[in-house]
C-alpha atoms as a PDB file:
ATOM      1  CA  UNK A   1      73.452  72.895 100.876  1.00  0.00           C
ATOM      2  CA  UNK A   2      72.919  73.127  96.984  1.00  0.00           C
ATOM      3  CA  UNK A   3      76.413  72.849  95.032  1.00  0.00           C
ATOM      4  CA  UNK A   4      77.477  75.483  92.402  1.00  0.00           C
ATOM      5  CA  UNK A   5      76.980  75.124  88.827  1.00  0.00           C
ATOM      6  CA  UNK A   6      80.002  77.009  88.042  1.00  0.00           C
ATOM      7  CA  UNK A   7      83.605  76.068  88.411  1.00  0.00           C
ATOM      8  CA  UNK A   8      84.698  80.213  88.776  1.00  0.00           C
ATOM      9  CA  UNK A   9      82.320  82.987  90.365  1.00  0.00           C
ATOM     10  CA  UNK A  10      82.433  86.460  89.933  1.00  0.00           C
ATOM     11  CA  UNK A  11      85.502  88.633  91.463  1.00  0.00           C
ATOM     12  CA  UNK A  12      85.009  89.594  94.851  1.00  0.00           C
ATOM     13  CA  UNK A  13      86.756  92.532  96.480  1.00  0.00           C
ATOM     14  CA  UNK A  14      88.672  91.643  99.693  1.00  0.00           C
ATOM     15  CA  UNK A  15      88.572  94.590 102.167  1.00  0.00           C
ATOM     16  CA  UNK A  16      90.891  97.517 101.758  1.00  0.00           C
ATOM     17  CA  UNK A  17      92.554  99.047 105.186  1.00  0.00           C
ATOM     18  CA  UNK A  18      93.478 102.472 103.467  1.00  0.00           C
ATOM     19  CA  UNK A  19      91.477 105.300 101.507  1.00  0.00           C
ATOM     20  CA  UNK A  20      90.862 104.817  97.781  1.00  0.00           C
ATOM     21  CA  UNK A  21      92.693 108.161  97.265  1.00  0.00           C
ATOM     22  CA  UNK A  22      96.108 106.738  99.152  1.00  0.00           C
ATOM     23  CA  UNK A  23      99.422 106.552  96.928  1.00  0.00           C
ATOM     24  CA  UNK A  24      99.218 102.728  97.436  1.00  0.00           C
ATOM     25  CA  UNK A  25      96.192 102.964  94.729  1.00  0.00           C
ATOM     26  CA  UNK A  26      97.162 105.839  92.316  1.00  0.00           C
ATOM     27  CA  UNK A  27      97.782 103.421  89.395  1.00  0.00           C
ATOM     28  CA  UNK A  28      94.874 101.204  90.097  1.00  0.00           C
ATOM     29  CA  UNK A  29      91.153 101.897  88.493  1.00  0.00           C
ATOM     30  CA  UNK A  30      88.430 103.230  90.972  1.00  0.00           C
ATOM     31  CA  UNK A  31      84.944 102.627  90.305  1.00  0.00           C
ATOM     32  CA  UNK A  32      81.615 102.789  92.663  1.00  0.00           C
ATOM     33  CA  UNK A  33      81.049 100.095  94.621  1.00  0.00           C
ATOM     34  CA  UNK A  34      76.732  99.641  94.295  1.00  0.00           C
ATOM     35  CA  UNK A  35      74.407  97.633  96.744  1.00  0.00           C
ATOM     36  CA  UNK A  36      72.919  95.790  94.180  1.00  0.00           C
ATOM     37  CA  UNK A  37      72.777  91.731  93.320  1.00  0.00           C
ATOM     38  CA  UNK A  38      75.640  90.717  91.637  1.00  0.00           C
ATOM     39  CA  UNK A  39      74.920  88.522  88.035  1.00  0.00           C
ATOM     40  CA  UNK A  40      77.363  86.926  85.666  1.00  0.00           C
ATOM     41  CA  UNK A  41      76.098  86.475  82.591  1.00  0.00           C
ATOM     42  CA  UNK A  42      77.477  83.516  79.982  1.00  0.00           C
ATOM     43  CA  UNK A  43      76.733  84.876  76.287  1.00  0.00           C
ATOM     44  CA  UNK A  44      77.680  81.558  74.930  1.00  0.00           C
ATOM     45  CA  UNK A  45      74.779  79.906  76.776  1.00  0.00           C
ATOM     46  CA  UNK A  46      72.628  82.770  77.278  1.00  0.00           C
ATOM     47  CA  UNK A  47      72.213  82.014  80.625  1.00  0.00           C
ATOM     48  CA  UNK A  48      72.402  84.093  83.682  1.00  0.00           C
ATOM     49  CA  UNK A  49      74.217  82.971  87.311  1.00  0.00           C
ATOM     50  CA  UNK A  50      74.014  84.982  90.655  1.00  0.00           C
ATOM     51  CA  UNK A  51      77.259  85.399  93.044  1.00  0.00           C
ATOM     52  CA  UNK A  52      76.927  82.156  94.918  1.00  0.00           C
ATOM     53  CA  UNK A  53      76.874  80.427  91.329  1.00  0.00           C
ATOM     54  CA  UNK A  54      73.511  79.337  90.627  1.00  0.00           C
ATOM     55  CA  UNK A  55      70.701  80.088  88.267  1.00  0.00           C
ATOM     56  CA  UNK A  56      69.717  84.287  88.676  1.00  0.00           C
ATOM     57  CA  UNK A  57      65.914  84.323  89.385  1.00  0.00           C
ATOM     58  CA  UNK A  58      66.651  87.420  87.342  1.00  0.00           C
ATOM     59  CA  UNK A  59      67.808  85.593  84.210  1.00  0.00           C
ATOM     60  CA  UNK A  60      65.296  86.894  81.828  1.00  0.00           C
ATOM     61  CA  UNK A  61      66.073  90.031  82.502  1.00  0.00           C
ATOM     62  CA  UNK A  62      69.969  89.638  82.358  1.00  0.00           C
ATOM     63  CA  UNK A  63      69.547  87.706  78.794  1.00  0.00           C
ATOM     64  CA  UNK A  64      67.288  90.635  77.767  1.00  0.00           C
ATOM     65  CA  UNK A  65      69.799  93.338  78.057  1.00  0.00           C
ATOM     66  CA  UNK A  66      73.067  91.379  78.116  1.00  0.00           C
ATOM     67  CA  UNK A  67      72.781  89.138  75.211  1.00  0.00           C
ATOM     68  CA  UNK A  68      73.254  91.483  72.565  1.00  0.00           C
ATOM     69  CA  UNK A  69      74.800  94.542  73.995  1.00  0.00           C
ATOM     70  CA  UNK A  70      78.304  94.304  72.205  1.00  0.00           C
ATOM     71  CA  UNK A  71      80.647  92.565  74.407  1.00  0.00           C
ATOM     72  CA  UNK A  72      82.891  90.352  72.889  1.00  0.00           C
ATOM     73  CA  UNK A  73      84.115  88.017  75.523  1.00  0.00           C
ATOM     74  CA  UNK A  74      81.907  85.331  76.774  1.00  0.00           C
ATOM     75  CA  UNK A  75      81.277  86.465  80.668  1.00  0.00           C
ATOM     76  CA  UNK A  76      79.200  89.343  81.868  1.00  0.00           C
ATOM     77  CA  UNK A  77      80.300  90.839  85.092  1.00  0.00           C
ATOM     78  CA  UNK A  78      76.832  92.563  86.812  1.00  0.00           C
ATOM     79  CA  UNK A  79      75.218  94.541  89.016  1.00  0.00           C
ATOM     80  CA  UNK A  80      71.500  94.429  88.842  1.00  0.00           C
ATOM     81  CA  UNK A  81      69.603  97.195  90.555  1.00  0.00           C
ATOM     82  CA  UNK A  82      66.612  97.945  92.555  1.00  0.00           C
ATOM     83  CA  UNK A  83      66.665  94.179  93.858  1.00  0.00           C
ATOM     84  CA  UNK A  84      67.447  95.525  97.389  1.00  0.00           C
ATOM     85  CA  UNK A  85      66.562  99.345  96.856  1.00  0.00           C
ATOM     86  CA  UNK A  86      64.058 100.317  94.180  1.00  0.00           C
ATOM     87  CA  UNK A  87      66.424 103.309  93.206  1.00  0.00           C
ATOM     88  CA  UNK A  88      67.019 102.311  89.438  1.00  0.00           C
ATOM     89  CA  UNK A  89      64.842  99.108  89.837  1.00  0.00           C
ATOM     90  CA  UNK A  90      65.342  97.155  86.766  1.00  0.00           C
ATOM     91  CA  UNK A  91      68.642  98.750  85.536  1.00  0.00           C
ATOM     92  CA  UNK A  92      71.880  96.194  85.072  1.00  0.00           C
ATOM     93  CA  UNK A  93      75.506  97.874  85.462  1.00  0.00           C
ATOM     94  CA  UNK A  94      78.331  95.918  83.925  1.00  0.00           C
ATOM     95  CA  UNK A  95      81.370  95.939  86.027  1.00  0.00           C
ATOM     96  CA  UNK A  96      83.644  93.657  83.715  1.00  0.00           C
ATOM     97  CA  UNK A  97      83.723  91.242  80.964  1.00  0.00           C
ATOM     98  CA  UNK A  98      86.075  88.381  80.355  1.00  0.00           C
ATOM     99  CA  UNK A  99      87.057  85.432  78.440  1.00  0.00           C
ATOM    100  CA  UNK A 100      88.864  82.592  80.305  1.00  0.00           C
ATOM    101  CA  UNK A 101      90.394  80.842  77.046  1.00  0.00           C
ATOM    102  CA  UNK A 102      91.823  84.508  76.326  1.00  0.00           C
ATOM    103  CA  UNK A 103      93.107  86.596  79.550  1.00  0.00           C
ATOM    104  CA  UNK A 104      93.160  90.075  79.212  1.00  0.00           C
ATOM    105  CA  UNK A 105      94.419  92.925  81.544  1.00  0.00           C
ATOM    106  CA  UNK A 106      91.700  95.242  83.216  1.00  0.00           C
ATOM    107  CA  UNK A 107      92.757  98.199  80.568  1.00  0.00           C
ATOM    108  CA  UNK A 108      92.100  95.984  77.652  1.00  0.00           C
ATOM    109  CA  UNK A 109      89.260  94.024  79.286  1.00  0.00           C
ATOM    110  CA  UNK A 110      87.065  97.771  79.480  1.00  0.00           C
ATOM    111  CA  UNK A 111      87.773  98.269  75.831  1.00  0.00           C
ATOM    112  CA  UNK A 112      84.825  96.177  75.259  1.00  0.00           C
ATOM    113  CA  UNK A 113      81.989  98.110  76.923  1.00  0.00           C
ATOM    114  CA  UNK A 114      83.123 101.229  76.818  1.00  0.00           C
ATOM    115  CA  UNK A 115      80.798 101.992  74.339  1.00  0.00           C
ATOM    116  CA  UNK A 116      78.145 101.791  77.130  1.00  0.00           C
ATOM    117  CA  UNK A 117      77.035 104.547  78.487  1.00  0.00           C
ATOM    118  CA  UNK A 118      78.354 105.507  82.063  1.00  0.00           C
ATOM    119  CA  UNK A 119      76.371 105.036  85.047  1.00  0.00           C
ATOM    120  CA  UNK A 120      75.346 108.308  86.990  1.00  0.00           C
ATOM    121  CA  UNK A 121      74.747 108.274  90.578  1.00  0.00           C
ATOM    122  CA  UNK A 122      71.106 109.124  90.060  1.00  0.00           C
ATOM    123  CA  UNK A 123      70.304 105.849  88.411  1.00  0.00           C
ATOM    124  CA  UNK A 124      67.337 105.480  85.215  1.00  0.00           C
ATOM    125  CA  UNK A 125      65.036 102.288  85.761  1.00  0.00           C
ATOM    126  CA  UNK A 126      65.535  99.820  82.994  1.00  0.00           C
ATOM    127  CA  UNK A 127      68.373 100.801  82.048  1.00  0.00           C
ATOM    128  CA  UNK A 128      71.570  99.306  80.966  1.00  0.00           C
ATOM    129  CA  UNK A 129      74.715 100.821  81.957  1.00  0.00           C
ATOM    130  CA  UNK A 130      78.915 100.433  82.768  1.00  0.00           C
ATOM    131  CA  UNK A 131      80.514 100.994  85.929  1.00  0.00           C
ATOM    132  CA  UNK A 132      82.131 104.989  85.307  1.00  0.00           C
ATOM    133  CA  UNK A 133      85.756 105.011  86.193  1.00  0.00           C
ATOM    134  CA  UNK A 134      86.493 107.807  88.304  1.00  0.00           C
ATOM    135  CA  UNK A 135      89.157 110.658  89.014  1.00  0.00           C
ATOM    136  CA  UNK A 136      91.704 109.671  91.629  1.00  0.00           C
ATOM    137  CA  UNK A 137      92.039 113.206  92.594  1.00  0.00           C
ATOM    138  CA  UNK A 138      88.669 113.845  92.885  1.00  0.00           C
ATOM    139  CA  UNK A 139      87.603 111.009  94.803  1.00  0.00           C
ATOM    140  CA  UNK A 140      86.053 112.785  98.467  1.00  0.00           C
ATOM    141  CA  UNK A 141      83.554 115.167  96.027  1.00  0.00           C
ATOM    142  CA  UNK A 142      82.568 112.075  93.890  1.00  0.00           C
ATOM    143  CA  UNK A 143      82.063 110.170  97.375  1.00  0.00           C
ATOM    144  CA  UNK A 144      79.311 113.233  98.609  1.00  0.00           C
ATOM    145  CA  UNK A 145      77.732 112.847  95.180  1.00  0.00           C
ATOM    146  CA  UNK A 146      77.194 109.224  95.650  1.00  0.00           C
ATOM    147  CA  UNK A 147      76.664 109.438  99.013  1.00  0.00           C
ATOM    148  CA  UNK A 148      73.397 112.097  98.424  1.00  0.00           C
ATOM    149  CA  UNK A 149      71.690 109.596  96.312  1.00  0.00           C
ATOM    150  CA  UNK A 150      71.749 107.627  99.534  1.00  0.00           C
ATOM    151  CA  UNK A 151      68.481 109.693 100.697  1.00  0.00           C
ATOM    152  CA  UNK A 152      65.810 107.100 100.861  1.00  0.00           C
ATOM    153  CA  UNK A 153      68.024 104.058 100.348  1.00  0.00           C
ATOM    154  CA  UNK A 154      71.540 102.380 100.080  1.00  0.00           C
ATOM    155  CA  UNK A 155      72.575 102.658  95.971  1.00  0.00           C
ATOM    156  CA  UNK A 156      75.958 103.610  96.628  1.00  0.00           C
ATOM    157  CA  UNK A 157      78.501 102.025  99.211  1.00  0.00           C
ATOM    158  CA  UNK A 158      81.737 103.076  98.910  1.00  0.00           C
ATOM    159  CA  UNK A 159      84.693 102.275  95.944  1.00  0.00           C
ATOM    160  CA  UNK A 160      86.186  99.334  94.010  1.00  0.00           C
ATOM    161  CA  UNK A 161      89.789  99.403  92.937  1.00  0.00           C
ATOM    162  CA  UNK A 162      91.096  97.744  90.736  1.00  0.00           C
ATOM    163  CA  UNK A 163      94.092  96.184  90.038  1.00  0.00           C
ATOM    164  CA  UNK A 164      95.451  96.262  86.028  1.00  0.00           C
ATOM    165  CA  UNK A 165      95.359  92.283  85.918  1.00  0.00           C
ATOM    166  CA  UNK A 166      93.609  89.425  84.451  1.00  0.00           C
ATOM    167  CA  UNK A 167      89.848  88.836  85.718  1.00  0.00           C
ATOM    168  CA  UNK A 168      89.798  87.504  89.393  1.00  0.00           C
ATOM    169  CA  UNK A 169      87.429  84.998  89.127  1.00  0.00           C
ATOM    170  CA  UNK A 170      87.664  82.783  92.664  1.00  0.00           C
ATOM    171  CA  UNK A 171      86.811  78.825  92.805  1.00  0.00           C
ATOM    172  CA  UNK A 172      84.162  79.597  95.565  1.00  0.00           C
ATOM    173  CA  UNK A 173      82.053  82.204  96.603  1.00  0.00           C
ATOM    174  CA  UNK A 174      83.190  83.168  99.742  1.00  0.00           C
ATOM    175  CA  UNK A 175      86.613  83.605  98.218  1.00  0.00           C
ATOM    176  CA  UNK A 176      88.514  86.807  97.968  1.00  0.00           C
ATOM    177  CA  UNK A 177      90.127  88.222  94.879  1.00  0.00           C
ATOM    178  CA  UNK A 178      92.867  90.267  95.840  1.00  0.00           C
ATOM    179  CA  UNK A 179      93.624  91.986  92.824  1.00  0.00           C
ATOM    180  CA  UNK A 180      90.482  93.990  93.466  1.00  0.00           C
ATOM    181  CA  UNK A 181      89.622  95.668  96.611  1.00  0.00           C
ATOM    182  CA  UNK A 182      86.816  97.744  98.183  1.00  0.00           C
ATOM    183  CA  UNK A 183      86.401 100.375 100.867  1.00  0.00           C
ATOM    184  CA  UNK A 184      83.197 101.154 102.212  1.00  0.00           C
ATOM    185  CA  UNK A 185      82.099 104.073 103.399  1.00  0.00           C
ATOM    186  CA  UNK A 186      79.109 102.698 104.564  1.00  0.00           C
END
């Protein structure tokens, strides 16, 4: 078995045993959780890593929209699309950003690409886009939404929430990160 080339990997949700739109998450962040293949991206090296923490056979690409998008802090959290489903084949949706040698909380960490446009649940090819945060109040419509762009193939799976904490980067990836958690619908 090949080792890592990376010391941390990207956050990875540990299961959640209640609904998004419980009291035990109505000060966390919800986002969409998408069935793409997860990237990080290092801007100080230009060079792109998938989940398991080797080199992304979709590097170009990620150094193509990710090197110069505006992000300050060194790591790239992604999603790239269309490598399972070809709904929004070719589009990359950041899901975080972070610096190890400066720790931020989740609020401040956003701050950075918010100047990216949202992703909507009908996703563009070639695109480059940011996770949307969504309303806590509204989450069972915004799960039908997602859910119809379903029709053909898997984009959306269910929701990520998020805890307001530093970047949970885990040693291996098979880890958890607890301070982020997903429920799947599907």
């Amino acid at each position: 078995m090949k080792s890592s080339l990376l010391e941390k990997h990207p956050a990875r949700p540990v299961g959640a045993y209640e609904l998004p739109s419980s009291e035990s998450y109505s000060e966390w962040a919800i986002e969409p959780k998408a069935n793409g293949w997860r990237g990080l991206f290092d801007q100080l090296t230009g060079i792109g890593y998938n989940r398991h923490g080797h080199f992304a056979s979709n590097q170009n690409l990620m150094a193509e929209r990710l090197a110069n998008c505006g992000i300050k802090s060194r790591w790239i959290d992604c999603e790239i699309m269309g490598m399972r489903e070809k709904k929004g084949l070719g589009t990359i949706i950041i899901i975080d950003a972070f610096d190890p040698e400066n720790p931020k909380p989740y609020a401040e960490r956003v701050k950075e690409f918010e100047h990216i446009t949202p992703a909507p649940f009908e996703l563009p090819t070639n695109a480059l886009l940011r996770m949307p945060r969504l309303d806590h109040s509204r989450l069972k419509q915004i799960w039908e939404e997602m859910n119809a762009q379903n029709v053909g193939g898997l984009v959306w799976e269910g929701f990520v929430m998020k805890n307001d904490l530093r970047y949970p980067a885990v040693s291996k990836p098979t880890y958890c990160s607890h301070e982020w958690h997903k429920y799947r619908f599907l």
